[in-house]
Every structure is written in structure tokens, then in C-alpha cells.
Protein backbone atom coordinates (compact mmCIF):
# COMPACT_ATOMS: atom_id res chain seq x y z
CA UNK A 1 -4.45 -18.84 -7.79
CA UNK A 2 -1.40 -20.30 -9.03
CA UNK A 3 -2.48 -19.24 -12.81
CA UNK A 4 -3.04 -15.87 -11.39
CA UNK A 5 0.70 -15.29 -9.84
CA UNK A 6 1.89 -17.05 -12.88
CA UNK A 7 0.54 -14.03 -14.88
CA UNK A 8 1.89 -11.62 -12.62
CA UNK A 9 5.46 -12.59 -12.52
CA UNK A 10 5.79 -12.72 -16.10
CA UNK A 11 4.50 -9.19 -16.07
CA UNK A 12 7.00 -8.40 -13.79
CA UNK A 13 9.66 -10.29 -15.46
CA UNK A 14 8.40 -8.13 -18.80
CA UNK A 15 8.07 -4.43 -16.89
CA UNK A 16 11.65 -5.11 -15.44
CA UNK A 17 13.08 -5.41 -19.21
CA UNK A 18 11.35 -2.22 -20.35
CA UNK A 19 14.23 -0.02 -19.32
CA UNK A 20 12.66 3.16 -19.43
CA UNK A 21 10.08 2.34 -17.02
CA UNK A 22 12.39 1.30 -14.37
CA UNK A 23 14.19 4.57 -14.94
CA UNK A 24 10.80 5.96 -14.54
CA UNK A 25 9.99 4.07 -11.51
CA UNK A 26 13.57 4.76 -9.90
CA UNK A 27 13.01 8.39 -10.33
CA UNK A 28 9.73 8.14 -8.81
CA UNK A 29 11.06 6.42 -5.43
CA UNK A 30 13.97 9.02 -5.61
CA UNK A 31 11.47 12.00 -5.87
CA UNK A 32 9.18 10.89 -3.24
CA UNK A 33 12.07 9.84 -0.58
CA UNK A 34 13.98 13.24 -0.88
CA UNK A 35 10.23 14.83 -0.25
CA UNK A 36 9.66 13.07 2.97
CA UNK A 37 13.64 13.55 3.52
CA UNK A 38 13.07 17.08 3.24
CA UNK A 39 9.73 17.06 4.82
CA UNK A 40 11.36 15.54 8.08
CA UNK A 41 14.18 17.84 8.34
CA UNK A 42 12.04 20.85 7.97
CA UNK A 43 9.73 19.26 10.85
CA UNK A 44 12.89 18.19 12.54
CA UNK A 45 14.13 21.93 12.05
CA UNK A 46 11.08 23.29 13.69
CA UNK A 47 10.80 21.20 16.65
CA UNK A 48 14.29 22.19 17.46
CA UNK A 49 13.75 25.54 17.08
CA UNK A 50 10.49 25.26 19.42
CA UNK A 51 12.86 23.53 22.04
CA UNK A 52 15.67 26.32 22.34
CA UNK A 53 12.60 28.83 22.45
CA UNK A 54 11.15 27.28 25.47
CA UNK A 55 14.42 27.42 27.10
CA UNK A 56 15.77 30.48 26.48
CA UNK A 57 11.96 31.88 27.49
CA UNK A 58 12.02 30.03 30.44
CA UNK A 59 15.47 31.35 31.51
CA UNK A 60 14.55 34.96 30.51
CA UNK A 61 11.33 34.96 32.15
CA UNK A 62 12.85 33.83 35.45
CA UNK A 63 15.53 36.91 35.45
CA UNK A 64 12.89 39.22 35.10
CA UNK A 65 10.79 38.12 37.61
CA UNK A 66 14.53 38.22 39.74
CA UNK A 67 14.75 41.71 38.19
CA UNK A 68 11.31 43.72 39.00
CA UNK A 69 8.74 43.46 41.48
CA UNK A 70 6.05 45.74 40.52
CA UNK A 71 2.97 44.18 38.46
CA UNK A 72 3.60 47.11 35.13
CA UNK A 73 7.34 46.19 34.89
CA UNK A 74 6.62 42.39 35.04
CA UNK A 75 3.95 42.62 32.52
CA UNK A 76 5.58 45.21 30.40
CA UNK A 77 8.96 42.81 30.15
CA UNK A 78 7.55 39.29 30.43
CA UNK A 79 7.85 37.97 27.16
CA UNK A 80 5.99 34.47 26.86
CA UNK A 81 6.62 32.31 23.64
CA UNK A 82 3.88 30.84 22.04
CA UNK A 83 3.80 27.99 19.20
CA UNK A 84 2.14 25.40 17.30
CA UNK A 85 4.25 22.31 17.41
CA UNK A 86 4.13 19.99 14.22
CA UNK A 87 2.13 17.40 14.22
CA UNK A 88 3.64 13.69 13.70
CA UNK A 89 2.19 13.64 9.99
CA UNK A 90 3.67 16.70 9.44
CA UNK A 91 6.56 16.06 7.56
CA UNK A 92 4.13 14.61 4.60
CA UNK A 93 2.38 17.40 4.15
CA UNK A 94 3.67 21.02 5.31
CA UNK A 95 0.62 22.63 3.97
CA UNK A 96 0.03 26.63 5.31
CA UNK A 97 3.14 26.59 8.39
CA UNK A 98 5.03 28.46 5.75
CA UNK A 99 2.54 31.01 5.10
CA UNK A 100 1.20 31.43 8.78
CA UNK A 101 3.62 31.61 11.58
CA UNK A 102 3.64 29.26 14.17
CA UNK A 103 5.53 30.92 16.82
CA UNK A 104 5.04 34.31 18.57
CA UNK A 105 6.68 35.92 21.69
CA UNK A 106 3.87 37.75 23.49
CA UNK A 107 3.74 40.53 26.72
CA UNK A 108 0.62 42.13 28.14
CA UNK A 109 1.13 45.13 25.34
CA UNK A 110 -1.80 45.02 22.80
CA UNK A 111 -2.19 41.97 21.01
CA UNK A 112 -3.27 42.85 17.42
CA UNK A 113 0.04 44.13 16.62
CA UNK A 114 2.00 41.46 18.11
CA UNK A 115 -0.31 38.98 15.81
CA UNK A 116 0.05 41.02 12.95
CA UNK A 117 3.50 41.84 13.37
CA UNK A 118 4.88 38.41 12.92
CA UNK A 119 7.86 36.40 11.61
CA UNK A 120 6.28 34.46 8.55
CA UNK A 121 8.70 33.03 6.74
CA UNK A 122 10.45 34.94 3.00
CA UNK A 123 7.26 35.81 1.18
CA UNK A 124 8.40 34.75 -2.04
CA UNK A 125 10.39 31.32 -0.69
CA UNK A 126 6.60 30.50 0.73
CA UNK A 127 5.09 31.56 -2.44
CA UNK A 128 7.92 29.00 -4.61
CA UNK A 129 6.04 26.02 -1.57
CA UNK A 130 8.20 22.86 -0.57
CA UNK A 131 8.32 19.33 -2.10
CA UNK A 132 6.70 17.53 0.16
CA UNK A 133 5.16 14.37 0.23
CA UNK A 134 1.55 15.72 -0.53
CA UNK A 135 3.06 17.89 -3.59
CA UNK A 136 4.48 14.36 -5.10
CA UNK A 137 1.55 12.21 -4.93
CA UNK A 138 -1.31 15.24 -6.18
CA UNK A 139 0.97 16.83 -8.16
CA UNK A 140 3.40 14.56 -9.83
CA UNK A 141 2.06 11.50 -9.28
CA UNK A 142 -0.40 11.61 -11.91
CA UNK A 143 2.31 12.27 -14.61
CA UNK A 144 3.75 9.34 -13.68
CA UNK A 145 0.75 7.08 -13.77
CA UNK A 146 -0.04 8.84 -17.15
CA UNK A 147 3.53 7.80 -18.59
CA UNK A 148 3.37 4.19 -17.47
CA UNK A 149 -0.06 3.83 -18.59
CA UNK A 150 -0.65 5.76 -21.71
CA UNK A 151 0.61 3.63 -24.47
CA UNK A 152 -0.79 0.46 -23.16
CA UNK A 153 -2.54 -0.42 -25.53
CA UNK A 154 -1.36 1.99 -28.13
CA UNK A 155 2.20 0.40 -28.63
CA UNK A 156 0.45 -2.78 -29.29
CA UNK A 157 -1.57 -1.92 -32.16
CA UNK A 158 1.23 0.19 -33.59
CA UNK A 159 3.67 -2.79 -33.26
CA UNK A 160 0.65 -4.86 -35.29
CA UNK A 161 1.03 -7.27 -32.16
CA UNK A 162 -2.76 -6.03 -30.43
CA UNK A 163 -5.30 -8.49 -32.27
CA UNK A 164 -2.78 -11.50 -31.97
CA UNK A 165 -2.01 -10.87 -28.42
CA UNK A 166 -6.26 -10.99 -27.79
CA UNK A 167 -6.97 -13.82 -30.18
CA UNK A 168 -3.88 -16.10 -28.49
CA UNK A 169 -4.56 -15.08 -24.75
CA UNK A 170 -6.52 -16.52 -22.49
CA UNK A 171 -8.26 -14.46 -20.56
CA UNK A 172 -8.54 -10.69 -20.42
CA UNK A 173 -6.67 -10.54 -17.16
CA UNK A 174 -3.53 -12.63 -18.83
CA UNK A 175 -3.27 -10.15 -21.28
CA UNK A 176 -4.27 -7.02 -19.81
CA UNK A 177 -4.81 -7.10 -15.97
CA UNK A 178 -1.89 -8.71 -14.68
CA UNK A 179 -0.29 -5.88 -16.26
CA UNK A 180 -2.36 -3.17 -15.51
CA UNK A 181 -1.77 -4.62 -12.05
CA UNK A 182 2.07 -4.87 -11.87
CA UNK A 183 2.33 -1.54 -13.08
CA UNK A 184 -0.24 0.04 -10.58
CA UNK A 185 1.47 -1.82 -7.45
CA UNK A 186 5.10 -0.66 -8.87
CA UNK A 187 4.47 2.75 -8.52
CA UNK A 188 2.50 2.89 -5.44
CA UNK A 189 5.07 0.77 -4.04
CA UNK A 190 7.84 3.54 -5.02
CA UNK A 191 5.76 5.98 -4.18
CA UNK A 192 4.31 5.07 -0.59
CA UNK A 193 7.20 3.06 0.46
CA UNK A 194 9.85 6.47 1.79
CA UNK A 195 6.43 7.45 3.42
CA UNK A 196 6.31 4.67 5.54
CA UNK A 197 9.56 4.56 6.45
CA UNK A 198 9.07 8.61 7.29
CA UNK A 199 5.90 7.49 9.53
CA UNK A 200 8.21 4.93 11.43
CA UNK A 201 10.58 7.88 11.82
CA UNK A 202 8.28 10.41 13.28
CA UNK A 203 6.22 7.73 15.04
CA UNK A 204 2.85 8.63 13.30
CA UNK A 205 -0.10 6.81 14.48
CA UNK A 206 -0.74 3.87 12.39
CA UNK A 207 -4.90 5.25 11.98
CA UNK A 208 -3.90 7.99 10.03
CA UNK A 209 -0.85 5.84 8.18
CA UNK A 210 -4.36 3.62 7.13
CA UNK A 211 -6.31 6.86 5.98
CA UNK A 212 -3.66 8.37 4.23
CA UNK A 213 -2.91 5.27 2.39
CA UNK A 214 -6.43 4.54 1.44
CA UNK A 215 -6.71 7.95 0.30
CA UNK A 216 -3.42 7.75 -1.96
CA UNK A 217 -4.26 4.32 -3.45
CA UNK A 218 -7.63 5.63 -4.23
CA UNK A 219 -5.95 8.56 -6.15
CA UNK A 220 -3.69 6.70 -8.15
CA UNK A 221 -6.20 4.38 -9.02
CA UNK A 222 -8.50 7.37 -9.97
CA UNK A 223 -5.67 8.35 -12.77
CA UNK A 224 -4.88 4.66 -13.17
CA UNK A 225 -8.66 3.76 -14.37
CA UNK A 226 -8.29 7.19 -16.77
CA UNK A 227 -5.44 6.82 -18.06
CA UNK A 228 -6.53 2.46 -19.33
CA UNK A 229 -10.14 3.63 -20.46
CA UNK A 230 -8.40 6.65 -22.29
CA UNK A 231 -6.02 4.41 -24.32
CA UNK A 232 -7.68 1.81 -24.35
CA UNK A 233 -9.34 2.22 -28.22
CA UNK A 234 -6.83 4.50 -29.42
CA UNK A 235 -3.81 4.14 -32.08
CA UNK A 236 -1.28 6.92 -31.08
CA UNK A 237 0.09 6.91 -27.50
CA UNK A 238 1.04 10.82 -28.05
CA UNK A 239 -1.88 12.03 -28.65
CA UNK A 240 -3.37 9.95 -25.55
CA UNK A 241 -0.61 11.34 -23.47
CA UNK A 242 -1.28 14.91 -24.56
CA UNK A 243 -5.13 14.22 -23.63
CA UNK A 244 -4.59 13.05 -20.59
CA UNK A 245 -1.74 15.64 -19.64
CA UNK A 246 -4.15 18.59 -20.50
CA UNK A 247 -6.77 16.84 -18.31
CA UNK A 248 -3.93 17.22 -16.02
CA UNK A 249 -2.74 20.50 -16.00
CA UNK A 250 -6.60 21.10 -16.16
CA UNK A 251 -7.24 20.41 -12.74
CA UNK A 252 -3.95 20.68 -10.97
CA UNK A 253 -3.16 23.78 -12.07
CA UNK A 254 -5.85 25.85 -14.15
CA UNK A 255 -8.90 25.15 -12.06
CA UNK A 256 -7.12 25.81 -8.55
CA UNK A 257 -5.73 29.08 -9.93
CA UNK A 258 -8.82 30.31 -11.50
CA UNK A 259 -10.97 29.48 -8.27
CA UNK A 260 -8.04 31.20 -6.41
CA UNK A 261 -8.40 34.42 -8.41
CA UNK A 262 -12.69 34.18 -8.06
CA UNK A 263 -12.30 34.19 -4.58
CA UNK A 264 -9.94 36.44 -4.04
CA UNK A 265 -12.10 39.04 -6.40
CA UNK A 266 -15.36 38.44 -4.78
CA UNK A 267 -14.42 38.27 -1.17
CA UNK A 268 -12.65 41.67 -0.03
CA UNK A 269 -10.36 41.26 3.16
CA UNK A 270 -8.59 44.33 5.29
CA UNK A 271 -4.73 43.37 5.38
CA UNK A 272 -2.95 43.08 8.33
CA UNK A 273 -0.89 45.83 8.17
CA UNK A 274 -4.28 47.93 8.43
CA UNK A 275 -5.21 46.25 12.00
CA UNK A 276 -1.81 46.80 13.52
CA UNK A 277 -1.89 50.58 12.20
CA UNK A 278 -5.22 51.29 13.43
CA UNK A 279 -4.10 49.67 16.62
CA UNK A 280 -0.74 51.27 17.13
CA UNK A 281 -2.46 54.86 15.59
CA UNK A 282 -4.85 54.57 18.79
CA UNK A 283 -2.32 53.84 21.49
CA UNK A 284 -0.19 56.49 20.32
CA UNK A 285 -3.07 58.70 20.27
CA UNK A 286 -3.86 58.23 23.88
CA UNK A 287 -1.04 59.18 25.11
CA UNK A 288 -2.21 62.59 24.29
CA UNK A 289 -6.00 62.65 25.21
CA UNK A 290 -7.57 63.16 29.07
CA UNK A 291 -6.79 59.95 31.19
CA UNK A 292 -10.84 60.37 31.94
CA UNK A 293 -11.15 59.50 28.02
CA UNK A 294 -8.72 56.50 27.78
CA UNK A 295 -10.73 54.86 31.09
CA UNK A 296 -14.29 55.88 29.82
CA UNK A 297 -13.42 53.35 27.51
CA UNK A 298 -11.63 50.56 29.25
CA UNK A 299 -14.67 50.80 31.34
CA UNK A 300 -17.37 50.56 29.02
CA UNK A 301 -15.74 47.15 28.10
CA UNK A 302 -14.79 45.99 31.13
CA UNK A 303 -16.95 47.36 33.83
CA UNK A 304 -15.73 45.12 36.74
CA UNK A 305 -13.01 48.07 37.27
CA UNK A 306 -14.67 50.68 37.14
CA UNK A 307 -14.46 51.38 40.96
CA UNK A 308 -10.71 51.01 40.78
CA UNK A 309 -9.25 53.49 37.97
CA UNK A 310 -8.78 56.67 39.15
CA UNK A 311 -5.60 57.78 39.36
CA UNK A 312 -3.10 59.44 42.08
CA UNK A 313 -0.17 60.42 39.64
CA UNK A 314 0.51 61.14 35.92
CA UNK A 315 2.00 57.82 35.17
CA UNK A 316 0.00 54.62 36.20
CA UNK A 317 0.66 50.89 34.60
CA UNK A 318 -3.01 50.49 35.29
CA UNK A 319 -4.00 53.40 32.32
CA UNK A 320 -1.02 51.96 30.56
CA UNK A 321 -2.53 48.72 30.00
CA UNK A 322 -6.28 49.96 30.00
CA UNK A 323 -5.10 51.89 26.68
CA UNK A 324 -3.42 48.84 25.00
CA UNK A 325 -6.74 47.24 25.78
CA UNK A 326 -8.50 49.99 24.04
CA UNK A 327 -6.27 50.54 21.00
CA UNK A 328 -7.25 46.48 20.62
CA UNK A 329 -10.95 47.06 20.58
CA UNK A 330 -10.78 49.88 18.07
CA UNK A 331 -8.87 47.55 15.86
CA UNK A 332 -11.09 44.83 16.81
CA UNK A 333 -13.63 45.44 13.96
CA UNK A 334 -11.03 45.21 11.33
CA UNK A 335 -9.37 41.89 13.02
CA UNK A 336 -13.07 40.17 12.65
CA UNK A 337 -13.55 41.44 9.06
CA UNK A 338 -9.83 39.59 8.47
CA UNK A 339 -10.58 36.47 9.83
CA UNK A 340 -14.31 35.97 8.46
CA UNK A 341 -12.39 36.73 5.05
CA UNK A 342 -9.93 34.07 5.79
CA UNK A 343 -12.77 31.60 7.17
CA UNK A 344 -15.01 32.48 3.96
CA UNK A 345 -11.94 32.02 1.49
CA UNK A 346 -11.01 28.72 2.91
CA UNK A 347 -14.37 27.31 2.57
CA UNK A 348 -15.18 28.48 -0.82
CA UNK A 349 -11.75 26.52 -1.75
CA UNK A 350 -13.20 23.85 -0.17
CA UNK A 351 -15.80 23.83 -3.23
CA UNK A 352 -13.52 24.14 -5.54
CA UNK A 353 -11.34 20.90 -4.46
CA UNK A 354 -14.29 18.96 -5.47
CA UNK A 355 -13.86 20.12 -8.92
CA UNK A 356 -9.73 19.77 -8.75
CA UNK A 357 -8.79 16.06 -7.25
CA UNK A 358 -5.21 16.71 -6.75
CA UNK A 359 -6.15 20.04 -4.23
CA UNK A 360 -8.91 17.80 -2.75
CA UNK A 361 -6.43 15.59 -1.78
CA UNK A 362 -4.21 18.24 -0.31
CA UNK A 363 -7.35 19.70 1.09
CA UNK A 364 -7.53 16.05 3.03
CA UNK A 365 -3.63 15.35 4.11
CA UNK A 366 -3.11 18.69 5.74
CA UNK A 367 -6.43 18.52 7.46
CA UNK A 368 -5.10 15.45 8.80
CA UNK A 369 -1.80 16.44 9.62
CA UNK A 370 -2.82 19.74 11.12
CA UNK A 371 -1.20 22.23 9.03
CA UNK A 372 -3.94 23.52 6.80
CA UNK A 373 -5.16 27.39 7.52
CA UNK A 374 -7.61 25.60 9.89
CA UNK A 375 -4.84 24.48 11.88
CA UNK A 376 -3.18 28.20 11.55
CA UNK A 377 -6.80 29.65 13.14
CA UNK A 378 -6.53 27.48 16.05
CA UNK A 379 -3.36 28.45 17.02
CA UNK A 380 -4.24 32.11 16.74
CA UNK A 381 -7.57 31.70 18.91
CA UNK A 382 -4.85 29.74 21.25
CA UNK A 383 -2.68 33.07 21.59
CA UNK A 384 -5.73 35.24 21.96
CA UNK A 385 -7.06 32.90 24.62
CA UNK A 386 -3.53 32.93 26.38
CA UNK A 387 -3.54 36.94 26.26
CA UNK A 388 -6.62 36.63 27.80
CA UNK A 389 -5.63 34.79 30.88
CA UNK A 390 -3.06 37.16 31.11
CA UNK A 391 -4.71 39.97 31.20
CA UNK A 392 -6.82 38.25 33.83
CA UNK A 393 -3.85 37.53 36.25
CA UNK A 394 -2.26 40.93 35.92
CA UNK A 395 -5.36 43.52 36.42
CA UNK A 396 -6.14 42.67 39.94
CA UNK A 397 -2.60 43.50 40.88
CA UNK A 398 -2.76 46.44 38.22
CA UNK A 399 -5.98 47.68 39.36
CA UNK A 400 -6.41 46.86 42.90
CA UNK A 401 -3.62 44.72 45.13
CA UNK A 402 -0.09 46.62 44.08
CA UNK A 403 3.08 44.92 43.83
CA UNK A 404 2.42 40.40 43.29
CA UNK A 405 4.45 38.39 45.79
CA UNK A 406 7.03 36.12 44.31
CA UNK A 407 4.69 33.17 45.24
CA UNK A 408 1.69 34.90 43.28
CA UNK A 409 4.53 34.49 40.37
CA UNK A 410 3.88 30.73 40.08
CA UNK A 411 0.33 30.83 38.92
CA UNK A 412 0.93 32.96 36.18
CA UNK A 413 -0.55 31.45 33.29
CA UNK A 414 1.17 29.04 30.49
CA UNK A 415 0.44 28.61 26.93
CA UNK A 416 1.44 25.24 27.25
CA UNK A 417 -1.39 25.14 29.74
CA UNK A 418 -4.23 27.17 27.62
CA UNK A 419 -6.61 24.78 26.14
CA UNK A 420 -10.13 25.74 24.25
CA UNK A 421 -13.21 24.51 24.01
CA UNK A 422 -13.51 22.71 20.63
CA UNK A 423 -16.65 24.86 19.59
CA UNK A 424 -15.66 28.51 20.57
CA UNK A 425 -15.25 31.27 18.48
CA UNK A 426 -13.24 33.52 19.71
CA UNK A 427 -13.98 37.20 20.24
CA UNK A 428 -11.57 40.13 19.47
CA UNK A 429 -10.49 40.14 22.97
CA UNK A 430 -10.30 36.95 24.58
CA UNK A 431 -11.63 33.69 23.94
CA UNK A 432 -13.63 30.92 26.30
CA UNK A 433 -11.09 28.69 27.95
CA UNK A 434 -11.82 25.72 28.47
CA UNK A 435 -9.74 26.04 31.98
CA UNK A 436 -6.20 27.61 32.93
CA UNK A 437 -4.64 24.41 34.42
């Protein structure tokens, strides 16, 4: 054992005079700490934001409910905010939150639009993405592990010091693996060691602090392993590095883009801005056609009402909200086409990670830290689910009781509150709750 640390301090000793590899190695715990730096305040950013949000709603809500009386006006001016928190983990890996929003403000009005019509993030600051911890180790990373490793052996034979360093040491390992090995735990100790300190911050659960870090030691390793067998017969360290850089840009860039633009091409997807104008091109419409036409069709989807909608004057909240319903369910066709498309497009990039390690791993880390498109889906089944319940509480005082007591105010439902069951799939208009607590 002692022969064993003997080898690996003078390896250390010998890595710490290279110069150029500590630079390297310096820059590589300075990249990776400002990513979880900035990875933390973007989270930190977000959660405050959520905060303020809940306040303000909660204040609002309570002067409207001071304000009106009558079921329509509550409904029409209740504005509930909805969100997906980040997760703990999310600071490492910031994954789809800034393509999808994660925060809506929604009212009993017709939900496609308010979906559709959200506040995502500048297009093109999403499209430029964030360093974040995820980016440096499946991205980066593996440059780094190529430039430490890639003229292993190469410098050796081209300093004429290769054959006399194997005849004169003593085992393989003296010569080769206790440096292989310094090397390997020097940058996963630079790299992993401002995530840790980031997990302490955000108290992540020390589970997925273990799977992460398996995963990310089995990654470097992976490039580690190619980057030695690579070099390991060959005479000029350049031409090793350009190998194993075009391996990289292989399948960190040109196979994720390529499977990007396949998918894209052979699965066709209606855009949102369709949905919300079919939507909003309905419920403008019926404000022109017979109110006997407008509550044919509420009815036909909701027949529990359909002993409660005639009407006694021109204006009634009830027809109001039965044609918001409607305009939802002529869009609702369109909304399913969108999100099979986006269910379809994130599987078939699920085959090609398997062909592209470093979006594999990115695959993995946002999965885990809940901010992959999956993630986005859930929270949009959540909003449809809590438009649901609402539309539940307001239509017996819409459609039948009149004007809600101020006590009847209390059970109105919460998003905080809406949970779903882990297997449904949502339909157009509503999903199954689990239960409105």
C-alpha cells in the first residue's frame, strides 16, 4: 500500500511542476464554480420571483373577493398564479425552464390561450442556453480530459525518454497508472468539488448527490479510458488531440444537431400560436351566433347542465363561460396534435442520446433535477387540472345557486393544492385529480 501512495505522490509532486496543467486545472475549477454560481442565482432568482407572486396573488385575490359578489365577476377577475418551483438540483442543470415557462396567472376565461399565450423567456437568450453545471461536465469536460490526457504517452516517445522509462520501471502502474490516476482524480476533483459545495447550498438530497456523482465519474472515465487507449501507440500528440477532438465535436455537437433536424422534419407539429387563434377566432365568433348554438354545444360536452341553461336576459356569465368552454374544445384537437408532437420529439431524442454521450448525460441530470420537457408537461397537465377544479367550483353557482357566500369563498380551489395521479393523461379539458385538498 505504502509502494502504491509512494507512486502517487510523486505523480503529484510531477503534475504540480507541469505548469500548464495546473493552469488547465485552475481554469477548470474556475469554469465549473461560476456555472453552479450562476446556476444558483438563476434558481435563487426564480424562487424569489415565485415568492412575491404568491403574495401579491394572494393580496389581489382577497380585494376582489372584497370587491364583487356575483359568481361571473369573481371568476372573470380572479386571477390565480400558477408555477413550477425549482427543484433542489436545479441549479446544476437548468435544462428546458428557459424554453417552457414555469409560471402562469390563470382566470376561468379559456385556457388554451392563457397556455399558449405565455411569458417564456427572450427567444434568442434561450436559444444562446446557460452555463450550467450539466453544460461543463458534457460539454467541456471532455476537452479537458482530452488535453490532460492526449500526449501521455506521445511526449515520451518524442522526448526519446518512452522505452527507458518501461525498461527502468517497475511495474506498469509506477509508470503509467499512478499517473493516469492523479490526473483523473485532479480534474474530477476541480470539477465536482463547486458542485458539492452548490448541493450543501441548496440542501440537495444526498441520493441524488450519489447518482449524479456516479454518473459524472463514469463520464469522465468514459473519455479518460479514450483518450489513454487513443495515445497510447501513437508518436504525435497533435494528431491524437485532433482525433479525439473530432470524436468530440462528433457527438456533442454534430450528432445532436443532425438528430434534431430528423426529427423535427419527420414529425410535423401545429404551433401554438395556431391553438390560441383557433381558440380566440371561436369565442369571438360566438358572440355573434344564437345563444341556442353556443349551449347546444356546452351541452353536448357537458350534459350535467343541460336542465339549467336557458336564459332570462341577453347577457348571462353562465353563456359567457359555456362559450370559453367551447372555443377550448374546438381548439382542443390542435392542443393534442401539439403535445403528442412534443411527447413523440422528446422520445425520439431519447434514441438519439444513446448515440451522443454528452446529451445522454444531460438527458439523465435534468430528468433528475426536474427540468427536462418532461418536467415542463407535468406542470402544464398541473394547470389544466387546476382549471378544471375551477371550472367545477364556479358552474354550480354559474348555472344553478346565484351569487357564492363569502364562506363558499374559502373552498375555492388552490394550485398549491392540485395534485395528479402519477399515470394520467390528461384530456383537452381537464385532467383526473388525484383529490382537491
Amino acid at each position: 500500500m505504502s509502494y502504491v501512495f509512494s507512486q502517487l505522490i510523486r505523480e503529484w509532486r510531477f503534475l504540480l511542476r507541469q505548469k500548464y496543467l495546473v493552469i488547465l486545472l485552475a481554469c477548470t475549477f474556475a469554469i465549473s464554480g461560476f456555472a453552479v454560481f450562476s446556476g444558483l442565482s438563476e434558481v435563487s432568482q426564480q424562487q424569489h420571483t415565485i415568492e412575491r407572486l404568491k403574495t401579491a396573488d394572494l393580496t389581489e385575490l382577497a380585494n376582489v373577493q372584497n370587491k364583487y359578489s356575483d359568481a361571473g365577476s369573481l371568476a372573470y377577475y380572479s386571477f390565480h398564479l400558477t408555477y413550477s418551483a425549482p427543484s433542489n438540483l436545479a441549479f446544476a442543470a437548468l435544462g428546458e425552464r428557459d424554453i417552457y415557462p414555469w409560471k402562469h396567472r390563470l382566470n376561468l376565461l379559456a385556457l388554451e390561450g392563457q397556455i399558449y399565450e405565455s411569458d417564456s423567456q427572450n427567444a434568442e437568450l434561450a436559444q444562446a442556453g446557460k452555463i450550467d453545471f450539466v453544460f461543463v461536465i458534457s460539454a467541456l469536460a471532455p476537452v479537458i480530459v482530452i488535453l490532460l490526457f492526449h500526449d501521455l504517452f506521445a511526449n515520451e516517445r518524442t522526448s526519446a525518454r518512452h522505452d527507458l522509462l518501461v525498461t527502468t520501471a517497475k511495474s506498469y502502474f509506477a509508470l503509467w497508472g499512478a499517473r493516469i490516476a492523479v490526473r483523473l482524480i485532479a480534474v474530477i476533483v476541480c470539477l465536482m468539488l463547486p458542485f458539492y459545495v452548490g448541493t450543501f447550498l441548496s440542501h440537495s438530497a444526498l441520493a441524488d448527490v450519489g447518482f449524479v456523482t456516479f454518473i459524472c465519474v463514469i463520464y469522465i472515465a468514459f473519455w479518460t479510458l479514450l483518450s489513454v487507449w487513443w495515445g497510447k501507440n501513437a508518436n504525435s500528440a497533435p494528431r491524437v488531440a485532433s482525433t479525439l477532438i473530432g470524436f468530440w465535436v462528433l457527438v456533442a455537437f454534430i450528432i445532436p444537431i443532425l438528430g434534431d433536424l430528423v426529427i423535427n422534419k419527420t414529425v410535423h407539429s401545429p404551433k401554438g400560436g395556431d391553438i390560441v387563434l383557433t381558440q380566440r377566432e371561436a369565442v369571438n365568433d360566438a358572440w355573434d351566433l344564437p345563444k341556442k348554438t353556443t349551449m347546444d354545444a356546452f351541452v353536448a360536452s357537458n350534459p350535467q347542465w343541460k336542465d339549467h341553461v336557458d336564459m332570462q336576459s341577453e347577457f348571462e356569465w353562465k353563456w359567457y363561460y359555456a362559450f370559453q368552454q367551447v372555443g377550448d374544445e374546438k381548439a382542443g384537437e390542435l392542443s393534442h396534435a401539439y403535445r403528442d408532437a412534443a411527447h413523440t420529439k422528446y422520445q425520439l431524442a431519447g434514441i438519439v442520446s444513446w448515440f451522443s454521450p454528452p446529451l445522454l448525460l444531460q438527458r439523465s441530470f435534468t430528468r433528475l433535477a426536474s427540468t427536462d420537457a418532461l418536467a415542463a408537461f407535468r406542470y402544464e397537465y398541473r394547470m389544466r387540472g387546476f382549471h378544471k377544479s375551477l371550472r367545477e367550483f364556479y358552474y354550480p353557482w354559474l348555472f344553478i345557486k346565484g351569487n357564492p357566500p363569502k364562506a363558499a369563498l374559502k373552498s375555492m380551489p388552490s394550485f398549491k393544492k392540485t395534485m395528479l395521479n402519477e399515470t394520467d393523461e390528461p384530456d383537452v379539458t381537464g385532467v383526473k385529480l388525484k383529490e382537491n385538498l
